[in-house]
Protein backbone atom coordinates (compact mmCIF):
# COMPACT_ATOMS: atom_id res chain seq x y z
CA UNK A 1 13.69 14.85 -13.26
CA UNK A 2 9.97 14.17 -12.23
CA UNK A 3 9.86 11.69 -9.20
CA UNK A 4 9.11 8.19 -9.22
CA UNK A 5 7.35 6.92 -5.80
CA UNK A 6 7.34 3.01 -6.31
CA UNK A 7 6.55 3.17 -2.58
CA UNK A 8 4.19 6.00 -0.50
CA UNK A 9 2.63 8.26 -2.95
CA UNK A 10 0.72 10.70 -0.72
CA UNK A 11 0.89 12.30 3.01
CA UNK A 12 -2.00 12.98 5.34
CA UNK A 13 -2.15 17.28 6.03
CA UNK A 14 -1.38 17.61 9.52
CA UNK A 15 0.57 14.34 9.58
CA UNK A 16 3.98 14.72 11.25
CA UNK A 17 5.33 13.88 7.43
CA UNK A 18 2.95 16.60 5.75
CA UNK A 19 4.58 19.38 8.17
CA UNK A 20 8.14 17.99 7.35
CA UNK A 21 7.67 18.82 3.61
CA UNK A 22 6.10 22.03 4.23
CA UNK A 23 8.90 22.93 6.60
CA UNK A 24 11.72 21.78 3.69
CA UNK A 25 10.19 23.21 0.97
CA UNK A 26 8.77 19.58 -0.89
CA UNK A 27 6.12 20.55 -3.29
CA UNK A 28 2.85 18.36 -2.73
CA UNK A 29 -0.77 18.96 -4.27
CA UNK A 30 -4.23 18.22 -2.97
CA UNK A 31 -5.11 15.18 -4.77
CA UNK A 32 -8.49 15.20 -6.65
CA UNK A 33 -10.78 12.37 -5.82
CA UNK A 34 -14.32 13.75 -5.72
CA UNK A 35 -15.71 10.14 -4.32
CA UNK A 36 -16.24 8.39 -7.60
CA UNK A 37 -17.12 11.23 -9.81
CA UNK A 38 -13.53 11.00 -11.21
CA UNK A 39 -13.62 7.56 -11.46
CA UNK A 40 -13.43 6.10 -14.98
CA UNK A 41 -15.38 2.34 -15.17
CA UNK A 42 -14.63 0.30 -17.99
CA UNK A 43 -15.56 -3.17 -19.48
CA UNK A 44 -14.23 -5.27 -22.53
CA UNK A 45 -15.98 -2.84 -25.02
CA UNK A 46 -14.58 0.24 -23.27
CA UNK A 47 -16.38 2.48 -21.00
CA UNK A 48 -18.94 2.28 -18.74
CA UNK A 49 -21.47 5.15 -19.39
CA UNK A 50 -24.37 6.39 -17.63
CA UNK A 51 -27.01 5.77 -17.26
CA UNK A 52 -25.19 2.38 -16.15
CA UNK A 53 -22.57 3.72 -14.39
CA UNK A 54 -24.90 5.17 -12.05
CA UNK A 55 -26.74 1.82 -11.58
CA UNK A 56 -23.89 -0.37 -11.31
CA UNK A 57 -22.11 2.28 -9.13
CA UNK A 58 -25.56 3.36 -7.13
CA UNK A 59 -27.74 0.90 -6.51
CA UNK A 60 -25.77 -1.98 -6.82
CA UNK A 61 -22.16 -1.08 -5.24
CA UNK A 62 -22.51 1.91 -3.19
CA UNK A 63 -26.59 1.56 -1.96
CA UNK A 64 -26.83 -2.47 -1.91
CA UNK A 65 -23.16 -3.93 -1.77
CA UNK A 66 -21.69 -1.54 0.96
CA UNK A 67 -24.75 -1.63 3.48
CA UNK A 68 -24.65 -5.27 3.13
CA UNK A 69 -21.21 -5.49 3.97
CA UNK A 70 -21.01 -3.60 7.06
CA UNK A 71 -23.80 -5.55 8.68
CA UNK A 72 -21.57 -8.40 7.98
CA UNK A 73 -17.98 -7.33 8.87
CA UNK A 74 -15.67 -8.77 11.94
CA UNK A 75 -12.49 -9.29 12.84
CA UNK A 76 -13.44 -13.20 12.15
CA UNK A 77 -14.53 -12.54 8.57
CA UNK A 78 -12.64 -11.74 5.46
CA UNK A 79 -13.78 -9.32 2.75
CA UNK A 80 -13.84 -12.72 0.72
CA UNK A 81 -16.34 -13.99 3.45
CA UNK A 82 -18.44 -10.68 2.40
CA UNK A 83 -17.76 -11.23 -1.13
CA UNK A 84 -19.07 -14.71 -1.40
CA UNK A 85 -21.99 -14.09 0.59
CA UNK A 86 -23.08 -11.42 -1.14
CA UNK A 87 -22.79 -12.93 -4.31
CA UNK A 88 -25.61 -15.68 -3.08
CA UNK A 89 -27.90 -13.42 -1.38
CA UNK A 90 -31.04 -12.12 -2.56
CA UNK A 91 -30.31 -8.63 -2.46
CA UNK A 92 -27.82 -9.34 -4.74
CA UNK A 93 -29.91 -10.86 -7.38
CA UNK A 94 -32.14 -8.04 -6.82
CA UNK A 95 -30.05 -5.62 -8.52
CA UNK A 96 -28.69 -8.07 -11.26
CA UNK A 97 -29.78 -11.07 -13.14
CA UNK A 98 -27.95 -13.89 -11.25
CA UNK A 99 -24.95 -13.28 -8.96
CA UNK A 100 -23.68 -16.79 -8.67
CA UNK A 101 -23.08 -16.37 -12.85
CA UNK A 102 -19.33 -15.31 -12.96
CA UNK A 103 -20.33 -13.27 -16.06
CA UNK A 104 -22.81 -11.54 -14.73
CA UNK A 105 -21.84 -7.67 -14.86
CA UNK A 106 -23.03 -6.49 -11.52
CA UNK A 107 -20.81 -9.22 -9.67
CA UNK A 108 -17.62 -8.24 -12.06
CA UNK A 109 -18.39 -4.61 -10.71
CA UNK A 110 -18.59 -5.20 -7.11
CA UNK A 111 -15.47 -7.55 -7.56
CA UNK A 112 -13.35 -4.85 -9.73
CA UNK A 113 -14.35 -1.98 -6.77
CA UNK A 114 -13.28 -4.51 -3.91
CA UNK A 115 -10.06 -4.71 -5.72
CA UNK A 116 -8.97 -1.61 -6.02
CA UNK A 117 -10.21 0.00 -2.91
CA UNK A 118 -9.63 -2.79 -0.48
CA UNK A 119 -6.69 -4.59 -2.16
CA UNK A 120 -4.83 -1.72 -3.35
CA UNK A 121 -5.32 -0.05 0.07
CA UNK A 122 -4.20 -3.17 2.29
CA UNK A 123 -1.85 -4.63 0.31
CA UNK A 124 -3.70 -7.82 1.16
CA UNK A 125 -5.56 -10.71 -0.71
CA UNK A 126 -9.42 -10.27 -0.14
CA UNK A 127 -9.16 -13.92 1.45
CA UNK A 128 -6.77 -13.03 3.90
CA UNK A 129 -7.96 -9.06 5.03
CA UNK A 130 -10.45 -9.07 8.22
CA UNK A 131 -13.19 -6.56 7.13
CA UNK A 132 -13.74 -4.85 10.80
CA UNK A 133 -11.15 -2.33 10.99
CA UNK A 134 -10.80 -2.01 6.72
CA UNK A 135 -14.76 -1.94 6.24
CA UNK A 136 -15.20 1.88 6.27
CA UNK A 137 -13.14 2.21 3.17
CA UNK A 138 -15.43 0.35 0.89
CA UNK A 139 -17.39 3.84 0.44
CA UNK A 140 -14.16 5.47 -0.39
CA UNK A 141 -14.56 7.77 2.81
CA UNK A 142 -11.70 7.41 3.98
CA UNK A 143 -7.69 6.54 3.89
CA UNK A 144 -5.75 3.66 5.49
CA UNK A 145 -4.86 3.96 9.18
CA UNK A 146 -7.32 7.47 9.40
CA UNK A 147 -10.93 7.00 9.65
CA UNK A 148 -11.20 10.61 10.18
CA UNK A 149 -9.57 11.59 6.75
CA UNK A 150 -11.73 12.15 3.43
CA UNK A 151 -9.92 10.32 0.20
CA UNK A 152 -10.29 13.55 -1.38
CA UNK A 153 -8.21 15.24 1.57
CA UNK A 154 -4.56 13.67 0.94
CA UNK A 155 -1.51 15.05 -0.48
CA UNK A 156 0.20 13.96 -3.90
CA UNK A 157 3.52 13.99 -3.64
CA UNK A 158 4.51 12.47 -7.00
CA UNK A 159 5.39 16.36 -8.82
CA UNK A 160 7.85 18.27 -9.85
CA UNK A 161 9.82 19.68 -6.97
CA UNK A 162 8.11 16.92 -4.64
CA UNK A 163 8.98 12.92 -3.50
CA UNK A 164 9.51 10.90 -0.70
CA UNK A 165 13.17 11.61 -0.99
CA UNK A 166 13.06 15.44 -0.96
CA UNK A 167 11.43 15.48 2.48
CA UNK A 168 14.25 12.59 3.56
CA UNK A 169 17.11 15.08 2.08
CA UNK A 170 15.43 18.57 4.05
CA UNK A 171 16.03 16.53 7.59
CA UNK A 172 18.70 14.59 7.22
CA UNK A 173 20.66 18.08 5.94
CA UNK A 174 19.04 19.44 9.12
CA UNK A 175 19.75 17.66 11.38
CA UNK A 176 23.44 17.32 10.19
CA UNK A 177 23.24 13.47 9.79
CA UNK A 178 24.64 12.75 6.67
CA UNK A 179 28.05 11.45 8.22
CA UNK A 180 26.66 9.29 10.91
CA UNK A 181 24.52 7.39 8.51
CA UNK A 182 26.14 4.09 7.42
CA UNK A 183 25.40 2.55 4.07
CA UNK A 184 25.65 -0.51 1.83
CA UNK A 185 25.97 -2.43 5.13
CA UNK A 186 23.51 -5.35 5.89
CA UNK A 187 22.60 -6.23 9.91
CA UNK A 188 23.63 -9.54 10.17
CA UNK A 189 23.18 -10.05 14.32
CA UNK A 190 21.85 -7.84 17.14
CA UNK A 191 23.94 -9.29 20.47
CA UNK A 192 22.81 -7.72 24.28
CA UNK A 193 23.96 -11.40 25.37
CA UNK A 194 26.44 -9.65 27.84
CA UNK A 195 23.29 -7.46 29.60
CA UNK A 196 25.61 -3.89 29.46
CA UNK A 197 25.32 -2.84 25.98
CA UNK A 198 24.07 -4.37 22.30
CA UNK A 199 27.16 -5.36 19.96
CA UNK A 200 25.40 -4.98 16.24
CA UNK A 201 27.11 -6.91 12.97
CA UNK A 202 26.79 -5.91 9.61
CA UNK A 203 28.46 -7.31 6.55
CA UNK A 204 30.18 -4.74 4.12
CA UNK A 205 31.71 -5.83 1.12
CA UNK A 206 35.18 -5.55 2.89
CA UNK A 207 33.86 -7.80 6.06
CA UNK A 208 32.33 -7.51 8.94
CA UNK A 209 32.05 -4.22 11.39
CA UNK A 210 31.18 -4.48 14.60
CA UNK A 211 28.99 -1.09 16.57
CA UNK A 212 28.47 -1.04 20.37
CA UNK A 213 25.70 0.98 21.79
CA UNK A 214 23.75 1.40 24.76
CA UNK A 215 19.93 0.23 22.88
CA UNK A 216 19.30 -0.35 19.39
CA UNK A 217 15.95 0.55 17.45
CA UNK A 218 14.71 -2.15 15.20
CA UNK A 219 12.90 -0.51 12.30
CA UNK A 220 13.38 -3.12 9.76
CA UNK A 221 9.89 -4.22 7.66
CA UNK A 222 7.75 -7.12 9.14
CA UNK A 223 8.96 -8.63 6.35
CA UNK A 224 12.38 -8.77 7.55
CA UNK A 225 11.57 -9.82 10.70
CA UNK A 226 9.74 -12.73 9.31
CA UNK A 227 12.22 -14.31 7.28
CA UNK A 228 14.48 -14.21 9.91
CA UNK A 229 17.18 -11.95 8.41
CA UNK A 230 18.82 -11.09 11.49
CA UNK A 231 19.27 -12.98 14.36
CA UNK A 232 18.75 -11.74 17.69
CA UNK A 233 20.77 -12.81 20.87
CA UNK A 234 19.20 -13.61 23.25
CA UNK A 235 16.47 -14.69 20.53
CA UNK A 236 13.32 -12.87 20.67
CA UNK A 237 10.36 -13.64 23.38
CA UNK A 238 7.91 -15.96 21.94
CA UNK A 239 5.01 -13.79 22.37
CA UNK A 240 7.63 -11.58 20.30
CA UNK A 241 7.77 -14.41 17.54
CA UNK A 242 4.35 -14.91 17.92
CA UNK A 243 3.49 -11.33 16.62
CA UNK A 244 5.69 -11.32 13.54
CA UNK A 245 4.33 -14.51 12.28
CA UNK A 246 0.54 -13.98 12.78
CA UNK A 247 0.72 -10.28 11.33
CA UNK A 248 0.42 -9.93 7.52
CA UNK A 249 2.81 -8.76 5.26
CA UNK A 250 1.34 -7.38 2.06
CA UNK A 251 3.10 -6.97 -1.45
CA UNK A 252 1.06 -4.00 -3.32
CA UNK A 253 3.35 -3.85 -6.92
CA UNK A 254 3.24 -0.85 -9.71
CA UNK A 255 3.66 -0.70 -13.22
CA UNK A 256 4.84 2.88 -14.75
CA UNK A 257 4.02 3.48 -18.20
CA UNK A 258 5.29 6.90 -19.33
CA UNK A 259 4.51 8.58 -22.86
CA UNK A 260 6.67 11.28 -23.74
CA UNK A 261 3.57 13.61 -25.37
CA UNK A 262 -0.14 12.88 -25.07
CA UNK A 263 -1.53 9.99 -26.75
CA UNK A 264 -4.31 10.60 -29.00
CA UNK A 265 -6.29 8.29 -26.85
CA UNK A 266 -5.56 9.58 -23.32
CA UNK A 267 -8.87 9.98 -21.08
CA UNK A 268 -8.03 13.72 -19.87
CA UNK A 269 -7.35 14.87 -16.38
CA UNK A 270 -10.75 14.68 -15.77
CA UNK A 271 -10.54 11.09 -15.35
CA UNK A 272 -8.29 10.57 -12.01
CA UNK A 273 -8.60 6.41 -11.88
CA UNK A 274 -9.51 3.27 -14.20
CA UNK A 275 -11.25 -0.06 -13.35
CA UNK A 276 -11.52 -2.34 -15.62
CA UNK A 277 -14.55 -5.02 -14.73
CA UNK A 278 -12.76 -8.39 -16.16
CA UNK A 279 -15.14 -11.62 -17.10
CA UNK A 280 -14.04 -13.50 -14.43
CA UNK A 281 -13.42 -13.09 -10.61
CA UNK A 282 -9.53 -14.27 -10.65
CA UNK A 283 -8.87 -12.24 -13.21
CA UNK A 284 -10.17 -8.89 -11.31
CA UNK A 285 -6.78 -7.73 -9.50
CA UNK A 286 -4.59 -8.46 -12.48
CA UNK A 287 -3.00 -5.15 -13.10
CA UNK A 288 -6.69 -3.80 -13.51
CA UNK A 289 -6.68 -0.60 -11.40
CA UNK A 290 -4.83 2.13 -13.01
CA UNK A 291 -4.36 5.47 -12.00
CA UNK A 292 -3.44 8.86 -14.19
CA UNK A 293 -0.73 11.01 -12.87
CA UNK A 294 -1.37 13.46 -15.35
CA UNK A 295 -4.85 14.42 -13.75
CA UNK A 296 -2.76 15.77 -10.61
CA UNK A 297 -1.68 19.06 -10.66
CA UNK A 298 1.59 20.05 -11.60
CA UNK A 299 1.54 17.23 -13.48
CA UNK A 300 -0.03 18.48 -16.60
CA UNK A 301 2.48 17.53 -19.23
CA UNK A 302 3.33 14.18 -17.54
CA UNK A 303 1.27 11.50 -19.15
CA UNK A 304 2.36 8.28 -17.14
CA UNK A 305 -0.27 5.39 -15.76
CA UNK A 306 0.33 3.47 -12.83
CA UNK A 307 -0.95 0.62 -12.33
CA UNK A 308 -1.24 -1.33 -9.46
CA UNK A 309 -1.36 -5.18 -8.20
CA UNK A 310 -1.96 -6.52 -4.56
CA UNK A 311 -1.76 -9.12 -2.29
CA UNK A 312 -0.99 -13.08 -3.33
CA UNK A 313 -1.87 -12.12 -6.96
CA UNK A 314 1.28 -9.59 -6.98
CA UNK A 315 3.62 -11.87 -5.59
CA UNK A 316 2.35 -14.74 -8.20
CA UNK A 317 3.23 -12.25 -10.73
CA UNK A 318 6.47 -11.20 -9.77
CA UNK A 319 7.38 -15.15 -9.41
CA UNK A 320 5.82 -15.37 -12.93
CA UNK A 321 6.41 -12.68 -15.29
CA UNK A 322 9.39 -10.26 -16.60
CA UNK A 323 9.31 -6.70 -16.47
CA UNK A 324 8.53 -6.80 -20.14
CA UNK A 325 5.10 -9.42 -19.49
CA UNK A 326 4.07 -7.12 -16.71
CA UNK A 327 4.51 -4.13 -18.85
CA UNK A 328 2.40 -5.90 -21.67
CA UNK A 329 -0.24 -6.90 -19.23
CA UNK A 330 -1.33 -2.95 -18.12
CA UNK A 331 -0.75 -2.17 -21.67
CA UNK A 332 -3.17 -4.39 -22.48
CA UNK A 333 -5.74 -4.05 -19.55
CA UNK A 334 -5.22 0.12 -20.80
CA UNK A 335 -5.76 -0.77 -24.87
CA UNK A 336 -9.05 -2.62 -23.53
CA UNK A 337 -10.33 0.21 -21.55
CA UNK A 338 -9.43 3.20 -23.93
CA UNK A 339 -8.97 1.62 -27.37
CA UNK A 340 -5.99 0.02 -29.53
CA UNK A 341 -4.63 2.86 -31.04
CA UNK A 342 -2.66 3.29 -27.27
CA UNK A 343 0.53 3.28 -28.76
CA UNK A 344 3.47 1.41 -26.44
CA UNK A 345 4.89 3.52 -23.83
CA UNK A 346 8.36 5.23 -24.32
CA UNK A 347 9.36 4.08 -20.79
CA UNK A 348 8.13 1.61 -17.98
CA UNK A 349 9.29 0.95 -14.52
CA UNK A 350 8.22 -2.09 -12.35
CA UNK A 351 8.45 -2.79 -8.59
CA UNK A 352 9.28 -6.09 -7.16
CA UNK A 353 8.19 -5.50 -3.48
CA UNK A 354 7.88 -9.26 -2.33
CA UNK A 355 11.36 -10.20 -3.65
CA UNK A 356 13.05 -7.25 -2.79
CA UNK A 357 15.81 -8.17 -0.64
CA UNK A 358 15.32 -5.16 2.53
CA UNK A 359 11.55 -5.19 2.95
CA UNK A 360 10.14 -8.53 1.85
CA UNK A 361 6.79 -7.54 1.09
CA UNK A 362 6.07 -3.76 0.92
CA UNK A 363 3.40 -2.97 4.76
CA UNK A 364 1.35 -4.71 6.86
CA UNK A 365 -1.76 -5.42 6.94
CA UNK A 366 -4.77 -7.04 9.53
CA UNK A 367 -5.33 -11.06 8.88
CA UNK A 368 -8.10 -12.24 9.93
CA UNK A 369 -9.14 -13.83 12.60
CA UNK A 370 -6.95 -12.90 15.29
CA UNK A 371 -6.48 -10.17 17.50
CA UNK A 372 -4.27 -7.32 15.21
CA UNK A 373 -4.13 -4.63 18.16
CA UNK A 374 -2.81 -6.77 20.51
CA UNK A 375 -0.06 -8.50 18.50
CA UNK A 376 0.68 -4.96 17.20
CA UNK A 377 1.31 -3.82 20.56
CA UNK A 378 3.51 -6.95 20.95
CA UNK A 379 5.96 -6.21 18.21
CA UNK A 380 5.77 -2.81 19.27
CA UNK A 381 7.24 -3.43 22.73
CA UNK A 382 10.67 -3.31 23.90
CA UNK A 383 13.05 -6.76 24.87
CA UNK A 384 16.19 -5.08 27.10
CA UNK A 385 18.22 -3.02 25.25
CA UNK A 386 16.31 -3.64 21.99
CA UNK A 387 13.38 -1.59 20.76
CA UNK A 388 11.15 -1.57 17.85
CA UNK A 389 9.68 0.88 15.49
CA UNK A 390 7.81 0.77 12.00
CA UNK A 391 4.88 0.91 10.86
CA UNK A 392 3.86 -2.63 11.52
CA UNK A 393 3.83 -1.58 15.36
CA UNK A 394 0.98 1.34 14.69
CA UNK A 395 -1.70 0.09 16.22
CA UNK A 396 -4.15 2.58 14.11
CA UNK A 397 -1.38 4.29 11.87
CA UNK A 398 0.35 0.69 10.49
CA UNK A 399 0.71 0.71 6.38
CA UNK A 400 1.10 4.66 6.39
CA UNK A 401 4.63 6.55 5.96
CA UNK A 402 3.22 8.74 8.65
CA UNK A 403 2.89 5.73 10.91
CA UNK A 404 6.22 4.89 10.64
CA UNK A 405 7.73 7.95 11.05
CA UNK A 406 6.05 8.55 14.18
CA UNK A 407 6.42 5.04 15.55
CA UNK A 408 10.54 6.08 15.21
CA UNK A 409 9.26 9.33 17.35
CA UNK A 410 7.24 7.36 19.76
CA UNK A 411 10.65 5.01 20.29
CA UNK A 412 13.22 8.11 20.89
CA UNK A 413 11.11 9.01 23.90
CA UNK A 414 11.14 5.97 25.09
CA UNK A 415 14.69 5.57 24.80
CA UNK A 416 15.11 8.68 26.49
CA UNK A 417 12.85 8.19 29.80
CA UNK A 418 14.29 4.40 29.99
CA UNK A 419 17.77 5.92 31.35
CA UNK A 420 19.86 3.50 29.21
CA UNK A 421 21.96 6.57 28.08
């Protein structure tokens, strides 16, 4: 009965979502992140203690990685860009022995930290993520989408009496919807060919139906949009076309491991999220960041790890691996970090985000080297009777739940001051 988010896992307080499960009675927690006090840092003979901790976290991360970084950051330069050129400057080999040595520990640090706050964040491959927008999150400061919001201030939704789908349940009961919504039916074509109304197709297992309305909102993922799964008539502006292919779509993947009583190994509560610093740098976002659900509260008896993948590195391992290999990889990323005697989990759940047939990918995120706002703004705009929502068209909000919800907002008041009904 406890829920599973293999999507959004927290709200913003005073987000338009964050007042919707208040208002329906969803339980959700302040989630403990006390900047990287809680933060467990591990290496191939288990954890990383101070007085290191403090110097690789310190002086080489937080007081010599992060200042160089923002003097470098643009919406022309990736967080690989930073990455690289960090790894051959001098200040760099001021705090370790030799940063161009892939072995060298200080480098593994700085590329296990970039992993998990920037990949896990953006969904993105370091190669491909501009660093302007994304750079204040490399002090863990603050969330995706809301420079003004602390890490430490967001909600956990993940508890008994709480998920995504409670909060969906409380309005849809509300607002009486539950009969107009249409399921297990796939959009096939959107049609305002005729200029007086939009004819929609969708394909049910008994055929096609056919729905005429006066506008249509669009709220499929970017993802959708970019492989082309439904075709538009007339098609879609270039600029229009132009927007969904130049915007990223990121894949950011879980792995669930559940244990039906505490192992004898298990770090505490006290210890909110893993790293592991691998040997190499392609080796750094393989299923390396893992964080402890049990360390929430509510969540005291509920001794599950999730572990997280990003960007072209999840999508290689979805091609790649089973459920089973994927499982076996955390396992054995966790058995590194806290010792062999982690016995296997009783349960295990993996998401397949890329491959999944109704998103494609799992949110957006800012490419580099072009101009995100604007092509936000683009997807974001209406074509006749046809308008768009989602959390690809949030200009600040995009990759948040809260973004898409009130991008659908944003839409119904356009609909209603456009007079089309």
């Amino acid at each position: 009965g406890h829920p599973l988010e293999a999507g959004a896992s927290w709200t913003y307080p005073g987000t338009s979502l964050a007042r919707l499960a208040k208002q329906y009675g969803v339980n959700t927690v302040r989630s403990i992140f006390r900047d990287f006090q809680t933060l467990g840092l591990y290496n191939s003979s288990g954890a990383v203690v101070n007085p290191l901790l403090e110097e690789l976290l310190n002086d080489n991360y937080k007081r010599t990685f992060v200042k160089f970084a923002a003097g470098m950051a643009g919406d022309n330069v990736s967080i690989q860009d930073i990455l690289d050129a960090y790894f051959e400057s001098p200040e760099c080999d001021a705090v370790g022995e030799d940063c161009t040595n892939e072995s060298e520990p200080h480098r593994q640090v700085i590329n296990a930290m970039a992993e998990r706050i920037m990949g896990a964040e953006y969904a993105a491959s370091l190669d491909n993520l501009e660093s302007e927008g994304p750079i204040f999150l490399l002090g863990r400061g603050s969330g995706i989408g809301a420079p003004a919001t602390r890490v430490n201030n967001v909600d956990y939704t993940a508890i008994p009496g709480g998920g995504y789908k409670s909060i969906i349940d409380g309005f849809v009961a509300e607002n009486s919807l539950i009969d107009k919504i249409k399921l297990n039916r796939r959009v096939a074509t959107i049609d305002q060919s005729d200029g007086d109304k939009v004819v929609v197709t969708a394909e049910t297992s008994g055929g096609a139906e056919y729905y005429s309305a006066a506008a249509v909102v669009v709220t499929v993922s970017l993802g959708i949009l970019k492989a082309k799964g439904i075709a538009f008539d007339p098609q879609l502006s270039s600029a229009k076309q132009d927007a969904i292919a130049n915007l990223g779509m990121g894949t950011l993947n879980k792995v669930f491991l559940y244990w039906e009583s505490e192992p004898a190994v298990w770090p505490g509560k006290e210890v909110v999220d893993l790293v592991l610093i691998t040997d190499e740098d392609e080796t750094s976002g393989e299923l390396t960041y893992c964080f402890n659900e049990q360390s929430q509260p509510g969540n005291e008896n509920y001794f599950t790890f999730l572990c997280w993948t990003s960007g072209d590195v999840a999508n290689e391992l979805e091609e790649s691996k089973s459920d089973v290999e994927l499982k076996n990889m955390a396992l054995a990323n966790l058995r590194i970090m806290l010792g062999n005697d982690l016995p296997d989990p009783h349960d295990y759940y993996v998401t397949r985000w890329n491959s999944f047939e109704f998103t494609k990918g799992s949110y957006s995120y800012p490419p580099v080297g072009i101009n995100v706002p604007a092509l936000r703004e683009e997807l974001a705009r209406p074509e006749g009777r046809v308008f768009f929502a989602g959390e690809a068209t949030m200009v600040e909000d995009y990759g948040t739940s809260y973004g898409a919800y009130e991008s659908g907002a944003e839409v119904a008041f356009q609909l209603r001051r456009s007079g089309l009904y």
